[in-house]
Protein backbone atom coordinates (compact mmCIF):
# COMPACT_ATOMS: atom_id res chain seq x y z
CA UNK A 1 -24.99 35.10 0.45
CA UNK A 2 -24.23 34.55 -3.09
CA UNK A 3 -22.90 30.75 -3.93
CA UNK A 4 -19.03 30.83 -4.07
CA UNK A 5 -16.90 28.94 -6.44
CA UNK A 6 -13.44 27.10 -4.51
CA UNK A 7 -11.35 26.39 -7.85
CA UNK A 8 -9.66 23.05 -7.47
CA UNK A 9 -5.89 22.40 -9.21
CA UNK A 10 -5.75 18.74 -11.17
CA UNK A 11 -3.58 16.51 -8.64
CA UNK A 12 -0.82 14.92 -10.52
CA UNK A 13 1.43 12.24 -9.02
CA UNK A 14 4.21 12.14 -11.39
CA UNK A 15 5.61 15.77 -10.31
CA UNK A 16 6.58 13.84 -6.71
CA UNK A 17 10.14 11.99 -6.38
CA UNK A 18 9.54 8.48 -6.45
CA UNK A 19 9.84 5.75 -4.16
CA UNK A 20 12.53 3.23 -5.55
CA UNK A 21 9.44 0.48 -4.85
CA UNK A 22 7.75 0.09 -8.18
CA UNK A 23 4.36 -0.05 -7.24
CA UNK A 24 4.10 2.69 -4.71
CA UNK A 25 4.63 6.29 -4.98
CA UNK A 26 6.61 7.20 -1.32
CA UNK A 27 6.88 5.24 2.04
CA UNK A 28 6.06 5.89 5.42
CA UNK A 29 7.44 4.56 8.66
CA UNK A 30 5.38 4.72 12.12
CA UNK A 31 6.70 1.23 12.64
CA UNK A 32 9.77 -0.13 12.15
CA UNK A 33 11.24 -3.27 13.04
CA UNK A 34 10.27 -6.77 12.85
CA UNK A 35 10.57 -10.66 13.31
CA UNK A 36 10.42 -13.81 11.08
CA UNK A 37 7.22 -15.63 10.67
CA UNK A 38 7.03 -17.83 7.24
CA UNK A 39 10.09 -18.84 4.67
CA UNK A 40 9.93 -15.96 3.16
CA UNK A 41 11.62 -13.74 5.55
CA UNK A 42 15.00 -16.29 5.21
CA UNK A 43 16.33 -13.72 3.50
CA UNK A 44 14.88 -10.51 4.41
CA UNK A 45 15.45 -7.35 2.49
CA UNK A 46 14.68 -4.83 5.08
CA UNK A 47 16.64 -6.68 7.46
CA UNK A 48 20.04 -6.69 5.29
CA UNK A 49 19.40 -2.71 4.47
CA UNK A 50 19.30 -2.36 8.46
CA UNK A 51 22.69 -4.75 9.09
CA UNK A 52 24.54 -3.33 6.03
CA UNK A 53 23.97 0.48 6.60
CA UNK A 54 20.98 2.01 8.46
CA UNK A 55 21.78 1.05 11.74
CA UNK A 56 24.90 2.74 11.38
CA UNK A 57 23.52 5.73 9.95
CA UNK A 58 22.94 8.69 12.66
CA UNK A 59 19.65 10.13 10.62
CA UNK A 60 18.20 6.85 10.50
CA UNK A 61 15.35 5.28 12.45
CA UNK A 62 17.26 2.11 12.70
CA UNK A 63 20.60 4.16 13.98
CA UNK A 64 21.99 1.85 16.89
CA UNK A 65 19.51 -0.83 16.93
CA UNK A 66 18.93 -4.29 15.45
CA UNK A 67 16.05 -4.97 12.54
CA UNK A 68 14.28 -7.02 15.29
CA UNK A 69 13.82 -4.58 17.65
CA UNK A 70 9.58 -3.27 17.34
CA UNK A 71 9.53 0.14 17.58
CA UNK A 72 6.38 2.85 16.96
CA UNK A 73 7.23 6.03 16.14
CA UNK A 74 5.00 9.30 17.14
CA UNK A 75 7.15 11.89 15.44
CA UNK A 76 6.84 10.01 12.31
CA UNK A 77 2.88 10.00 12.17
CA UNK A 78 2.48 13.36 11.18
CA UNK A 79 4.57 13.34 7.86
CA UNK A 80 1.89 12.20 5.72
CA UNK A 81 -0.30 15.04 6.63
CA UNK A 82 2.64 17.23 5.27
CA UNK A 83 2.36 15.85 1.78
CA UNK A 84 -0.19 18.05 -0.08
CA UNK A 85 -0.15 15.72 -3.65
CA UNK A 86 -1.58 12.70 -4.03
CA UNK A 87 0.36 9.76 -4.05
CA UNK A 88 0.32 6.02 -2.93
CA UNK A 89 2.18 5.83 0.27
CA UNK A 90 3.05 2.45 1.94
CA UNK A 91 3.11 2.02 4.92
CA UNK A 92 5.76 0.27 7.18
CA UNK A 93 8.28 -0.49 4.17
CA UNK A 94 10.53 -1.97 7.07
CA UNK A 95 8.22 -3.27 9.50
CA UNK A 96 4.78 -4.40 10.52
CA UNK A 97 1.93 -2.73 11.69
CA UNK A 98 0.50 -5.69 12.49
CA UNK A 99 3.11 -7.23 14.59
CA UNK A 100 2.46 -8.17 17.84
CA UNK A 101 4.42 -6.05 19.66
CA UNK A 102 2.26 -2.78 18.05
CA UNK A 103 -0.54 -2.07 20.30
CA UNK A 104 -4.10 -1.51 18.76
CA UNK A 105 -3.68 1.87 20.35
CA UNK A 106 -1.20 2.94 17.96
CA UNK A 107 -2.67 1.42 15.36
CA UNK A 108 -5.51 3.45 15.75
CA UNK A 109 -3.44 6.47 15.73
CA UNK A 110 -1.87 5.52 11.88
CA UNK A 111 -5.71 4.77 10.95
CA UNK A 112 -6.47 8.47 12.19
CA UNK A 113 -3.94 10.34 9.91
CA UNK A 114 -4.74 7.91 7.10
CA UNK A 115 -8.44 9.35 7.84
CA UNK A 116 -7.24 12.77 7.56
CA UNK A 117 -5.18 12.62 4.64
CA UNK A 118 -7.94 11.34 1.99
CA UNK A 119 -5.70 13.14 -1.19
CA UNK A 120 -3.53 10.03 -0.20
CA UNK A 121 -3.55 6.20 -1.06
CA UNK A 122 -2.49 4.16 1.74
CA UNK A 123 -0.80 0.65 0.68
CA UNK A 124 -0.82 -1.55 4.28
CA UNK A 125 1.23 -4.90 3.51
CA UNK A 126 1.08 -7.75 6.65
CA UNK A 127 2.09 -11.22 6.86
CA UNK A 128 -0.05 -11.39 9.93
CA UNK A 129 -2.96 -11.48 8.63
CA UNK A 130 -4.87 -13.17 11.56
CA UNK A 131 -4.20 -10.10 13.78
CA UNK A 132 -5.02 -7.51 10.63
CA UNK A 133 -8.68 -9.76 10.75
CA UNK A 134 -9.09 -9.73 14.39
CA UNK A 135 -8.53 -6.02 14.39
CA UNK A 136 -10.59 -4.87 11.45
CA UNK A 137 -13.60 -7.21 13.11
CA UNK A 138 -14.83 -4.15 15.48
CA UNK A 139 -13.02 -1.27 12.85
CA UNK A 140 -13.96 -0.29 9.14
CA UNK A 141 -10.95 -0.33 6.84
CA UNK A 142 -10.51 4.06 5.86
CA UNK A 143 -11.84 4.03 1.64
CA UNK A 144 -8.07 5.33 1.39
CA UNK A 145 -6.87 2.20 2.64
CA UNK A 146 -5.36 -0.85 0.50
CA UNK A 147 -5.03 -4.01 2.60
CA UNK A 148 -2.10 -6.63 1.50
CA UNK A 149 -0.74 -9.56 2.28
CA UNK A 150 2.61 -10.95 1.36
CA UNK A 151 2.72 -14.58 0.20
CA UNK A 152 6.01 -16.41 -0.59
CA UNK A 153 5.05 -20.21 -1.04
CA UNK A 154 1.64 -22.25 -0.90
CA UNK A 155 1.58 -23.01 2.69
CA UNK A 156 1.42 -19.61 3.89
CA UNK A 157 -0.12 -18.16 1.35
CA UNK A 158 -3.60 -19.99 0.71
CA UNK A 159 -4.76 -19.09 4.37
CA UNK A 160 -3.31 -15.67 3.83
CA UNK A 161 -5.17 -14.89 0.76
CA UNK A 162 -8.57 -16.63 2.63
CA UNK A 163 -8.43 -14.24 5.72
CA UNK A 164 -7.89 -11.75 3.31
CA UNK A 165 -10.69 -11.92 1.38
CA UNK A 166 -12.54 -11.70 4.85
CA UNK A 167 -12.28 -8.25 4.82
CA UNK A 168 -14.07 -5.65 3.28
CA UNK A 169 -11.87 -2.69 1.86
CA UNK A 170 -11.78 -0.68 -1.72
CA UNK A 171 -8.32 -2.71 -3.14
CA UNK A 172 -7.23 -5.71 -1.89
CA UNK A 173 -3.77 -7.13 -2.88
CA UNK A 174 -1.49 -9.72 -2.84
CA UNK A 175 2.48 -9.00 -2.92
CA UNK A 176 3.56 -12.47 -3.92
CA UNK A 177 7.05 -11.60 -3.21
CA UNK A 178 9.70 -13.49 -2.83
CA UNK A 179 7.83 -16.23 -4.70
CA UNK A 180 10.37 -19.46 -3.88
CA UNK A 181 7.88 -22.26 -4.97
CA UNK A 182 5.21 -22.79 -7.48
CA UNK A 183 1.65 -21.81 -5.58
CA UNK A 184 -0.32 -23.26 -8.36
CA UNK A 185 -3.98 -22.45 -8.68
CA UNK A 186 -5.42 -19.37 -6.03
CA UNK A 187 -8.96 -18.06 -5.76
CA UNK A 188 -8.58 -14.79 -6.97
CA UNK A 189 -12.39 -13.60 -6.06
CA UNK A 190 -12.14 -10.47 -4.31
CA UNK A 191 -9.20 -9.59 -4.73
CA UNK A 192 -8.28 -6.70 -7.04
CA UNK A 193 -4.32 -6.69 -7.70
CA UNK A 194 -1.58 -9.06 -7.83
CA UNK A 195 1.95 -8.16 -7.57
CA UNK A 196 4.62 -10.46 -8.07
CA UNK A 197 8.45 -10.76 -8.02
CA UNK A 198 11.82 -12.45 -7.22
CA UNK A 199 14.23 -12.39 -4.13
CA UNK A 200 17.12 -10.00 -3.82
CA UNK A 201 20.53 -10.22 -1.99
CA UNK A 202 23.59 -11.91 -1.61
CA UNK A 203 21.33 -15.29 -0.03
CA UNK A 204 18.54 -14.85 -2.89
CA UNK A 205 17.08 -17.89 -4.11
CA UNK A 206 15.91 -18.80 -7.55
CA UNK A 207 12.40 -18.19 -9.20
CA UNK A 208 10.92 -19.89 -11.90
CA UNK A 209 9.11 -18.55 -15.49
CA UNK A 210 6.48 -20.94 -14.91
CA UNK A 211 5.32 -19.99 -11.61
CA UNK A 212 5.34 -16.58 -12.59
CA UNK A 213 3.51 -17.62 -15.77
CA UNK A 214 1.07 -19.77 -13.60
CA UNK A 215 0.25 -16.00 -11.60
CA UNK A 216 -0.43 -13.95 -14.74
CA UNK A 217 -2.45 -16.27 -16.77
CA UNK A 218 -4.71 -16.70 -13.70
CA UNK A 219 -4.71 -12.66 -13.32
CA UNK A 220 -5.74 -12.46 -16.97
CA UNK A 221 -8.41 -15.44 -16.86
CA UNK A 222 -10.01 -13.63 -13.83
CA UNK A 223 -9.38 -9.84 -14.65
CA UNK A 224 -7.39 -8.90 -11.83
CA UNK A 225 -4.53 -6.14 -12.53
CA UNK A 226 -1.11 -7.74 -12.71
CA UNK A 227 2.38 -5.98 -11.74
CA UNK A 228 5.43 -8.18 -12.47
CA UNK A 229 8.26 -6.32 -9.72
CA UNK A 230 11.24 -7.93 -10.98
CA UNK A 231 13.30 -11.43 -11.14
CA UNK A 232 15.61 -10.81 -8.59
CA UNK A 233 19.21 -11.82 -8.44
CA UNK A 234 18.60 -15.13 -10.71
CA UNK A 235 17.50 -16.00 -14.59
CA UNK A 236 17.14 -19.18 -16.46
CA UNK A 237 20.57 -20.12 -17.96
CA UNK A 238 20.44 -19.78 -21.80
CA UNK A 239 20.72 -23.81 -21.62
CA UNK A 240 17.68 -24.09 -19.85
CA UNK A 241 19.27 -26.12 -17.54
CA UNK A 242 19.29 -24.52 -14.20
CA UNK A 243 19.82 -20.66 -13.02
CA UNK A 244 22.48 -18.25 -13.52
CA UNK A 245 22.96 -15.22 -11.15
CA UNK A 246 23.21 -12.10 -13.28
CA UNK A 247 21.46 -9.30 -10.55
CA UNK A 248 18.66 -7.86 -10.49
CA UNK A 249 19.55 -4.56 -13.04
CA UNK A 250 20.70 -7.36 -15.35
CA UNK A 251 17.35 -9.45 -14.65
CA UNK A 252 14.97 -6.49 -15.62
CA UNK A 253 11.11 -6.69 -15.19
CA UNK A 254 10.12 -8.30 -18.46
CA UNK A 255 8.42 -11.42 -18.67
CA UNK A 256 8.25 -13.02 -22.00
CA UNK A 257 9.24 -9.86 -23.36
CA UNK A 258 6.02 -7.71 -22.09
CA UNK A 259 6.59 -5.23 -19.36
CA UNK A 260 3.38 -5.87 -16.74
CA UNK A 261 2.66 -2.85 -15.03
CA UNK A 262 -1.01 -2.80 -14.18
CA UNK A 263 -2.78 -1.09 -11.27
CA UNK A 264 -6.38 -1.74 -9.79
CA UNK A 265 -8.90 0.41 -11.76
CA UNK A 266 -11.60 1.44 -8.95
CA UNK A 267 -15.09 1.92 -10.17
CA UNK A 268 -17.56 3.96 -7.71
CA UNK A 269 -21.07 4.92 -8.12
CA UNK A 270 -21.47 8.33 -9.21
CA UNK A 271 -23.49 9.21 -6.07
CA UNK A 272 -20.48 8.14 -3.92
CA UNK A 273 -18.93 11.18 -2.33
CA UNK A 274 -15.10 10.59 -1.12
CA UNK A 275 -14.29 12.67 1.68
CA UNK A 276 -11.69 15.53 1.44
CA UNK A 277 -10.68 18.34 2.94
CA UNK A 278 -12.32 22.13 1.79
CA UNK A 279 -9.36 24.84 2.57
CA UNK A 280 -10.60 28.52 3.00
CA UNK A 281 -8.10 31.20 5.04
CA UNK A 282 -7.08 29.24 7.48
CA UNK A 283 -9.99 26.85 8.21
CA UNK A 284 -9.51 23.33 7.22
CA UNK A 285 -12.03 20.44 7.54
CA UNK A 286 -11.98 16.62 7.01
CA UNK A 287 -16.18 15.89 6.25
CA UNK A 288 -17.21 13.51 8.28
CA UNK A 289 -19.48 10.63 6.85
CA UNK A 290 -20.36 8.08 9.19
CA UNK A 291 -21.04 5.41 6.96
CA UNK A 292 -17.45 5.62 6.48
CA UNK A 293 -16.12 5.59 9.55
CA UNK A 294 -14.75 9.05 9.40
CA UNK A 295 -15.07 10.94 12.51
CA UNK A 296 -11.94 12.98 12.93
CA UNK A 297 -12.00 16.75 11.75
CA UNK A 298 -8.38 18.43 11.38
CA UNK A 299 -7.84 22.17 12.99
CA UNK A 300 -10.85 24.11 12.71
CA UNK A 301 -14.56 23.29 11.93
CA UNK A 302 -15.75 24.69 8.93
CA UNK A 303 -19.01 26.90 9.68
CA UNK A 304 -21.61 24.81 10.40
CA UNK A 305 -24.18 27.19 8.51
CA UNK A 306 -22.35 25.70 4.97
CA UNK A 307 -23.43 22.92 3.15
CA UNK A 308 -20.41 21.22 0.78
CA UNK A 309 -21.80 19.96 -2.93
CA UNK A 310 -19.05 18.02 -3.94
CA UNK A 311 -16.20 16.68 -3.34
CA UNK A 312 -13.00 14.25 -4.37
CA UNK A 313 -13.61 11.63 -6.70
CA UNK A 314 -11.48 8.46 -7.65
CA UNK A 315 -10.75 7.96 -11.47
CA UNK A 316 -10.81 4.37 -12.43
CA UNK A 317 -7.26 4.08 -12.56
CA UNK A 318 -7.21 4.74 -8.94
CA UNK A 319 -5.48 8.17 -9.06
CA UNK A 320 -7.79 11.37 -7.25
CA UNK A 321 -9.06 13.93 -9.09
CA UNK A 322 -10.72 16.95 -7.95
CA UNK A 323 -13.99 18.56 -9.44
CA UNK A 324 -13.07 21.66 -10.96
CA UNK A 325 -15.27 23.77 -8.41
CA UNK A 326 -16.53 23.32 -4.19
CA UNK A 327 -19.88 25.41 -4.22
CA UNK A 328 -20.57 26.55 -0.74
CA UNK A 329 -24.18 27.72 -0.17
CA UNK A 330 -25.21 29.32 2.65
CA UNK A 331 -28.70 27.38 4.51
């Protein structure tokens, strides 16, 4: 049989409706639900969004039920595999998957579509990061897969950042949001994007220039992307002499005048395949490559008498590209 040529469309992730989350493209909710661990959840945002309206919304997850109430959600695990375009998805906006009342089970479950939707870019977030490192100890993190952790002062967010780096995974991030202290000095080694920004809501509490400074000129010394979210509710008074409340529309994103909007830029070897999925008819397969710890294959198995040349590539400003053409040569 002659060698066939599968044409391949340029993904583009601006055509998609965004997320209102600056640095993610849509959100995805297995788990919802959580429970106060560190200072930073005083003032939860998730949790006010539940009490104000979206437990008294009928379409919503949260319909009837308070923000600390764990819940895992099997009809929601499917709706990534639904999205065809490429886009940064995080996960849990309004929960935990690493809370303890998830079971690894289900975790394993998320991990599996995550596996199966390789076109995607999964952003996982945790404050527990001792149960994300006691689970990935026996797992390998999907090459789709972003591991965070959220840090809010220096107590919490040294040993954070330490477990963190623990782990090996393509990106990993720090949200340093709400920042509500001054963390000073971090190691930054291994980790490949910072995002920072200020607290929101009626109980928000002030953030500083400096500490934000502090964060980007330690970004820029060690070459780590930086994303500056917002200010929050607060700015310095004109005086400079305490904080006045002016929103967050009013506060904007700009710090000392310069919008910060970086993104990791991923660099692979050229030899590094990324697994995809090869549609023909109706036969779809997810190409399994144990070094990565793929081993699911969705719906059909594509003839085993086929041998794929290429396949889905990461551009180095972490967006996925297609080659142009999937030869398929019959052995």
């Amino acid at each position: 049989m002659a060698e066939g040529k599968f044409p391949f469309n340029r993904f583009r992730v601006g055509m998609m409706k965004k997320s209102g989350i600056e640095w993610t493209d849509k959100t995805w909710s297995p788990v919802s639900g959580c429970t106060k661990v560190s200072a930073g959840c005083a003032n939860c945002y998730a949790k006010q969004e539940v009490d104000s309206r979206l437990s008294r919304n009928p379409k919503s997850i949260f319909f009837g039920r308070n923000f600390s109430e764990v819940q895992t959600h099997e009809s929601q695990l499917n709706v990534p595999l639904q999205w065809k375009k490429p886009r940064r998805i995080f996960v849990c906006p309004r929960g935990d998957p690493f809370h303890e009342s998830v079971p690894d089970e289900f975790i394993d479950r998320i991990l599996a579509v995550i596996k199966l939707c390789p076109q995607h870019t999964f952003q996982i977030l945790t404050k527990r990061t001792e149960r994300m490192v006691a689970y990935f100890s026996n797992r390998i993190v999907p090459l789709n897969v972003w591991i965070g952790v959220s840090i809010e002062n220096r107590t919490h967010g040294l040993l954070r950042i330490n477990l963190l780096q623990t782990i090996e995974a393509t990106v990993r991030f720090l949200l340093i949001e709400p920042l509500i202290e001054d963390i000073g000095n971090i190691v930054l080694t291994g980790i490949h994007w910072v995002i920072c920004g200020g607290e929101t809501g009626v109980l928000a509490r002030p953030m500083h220039p400096d500490w934000v400074r502090g964060l980007r000129d330690q970004c820029v010394a060690a070459g780590v992307p930086f994303l500056f979210k917002q200010w929050g509710e607060w700015i310095l008074a004109e005086s400079g002499d305490g904080y006045a409340k002016v929103g967050i529309k009013r506060s904007g994103r700009l710090l000392d005048g310069k919008l910060y909007n970086e993104y990791p830029r991923l660099r692979y070897e050229k030899h590094e395949l990324y697994p995809f999925q090869l549609r023909r008819e109706s036969l779809q397969q997810m190409i399994e490559y144990p070094e990565y710890g793929i081993v699911e294959c969705r719906r059909e198995c594509f003839p085993a008498n086929y041998t794929i040349d290429r396949g889905l590539r990461i551009d180095e400003h972490g967006k996925h590209y297609a080659h142009k053409h999937i030869s398929m040569t019959e052995r």
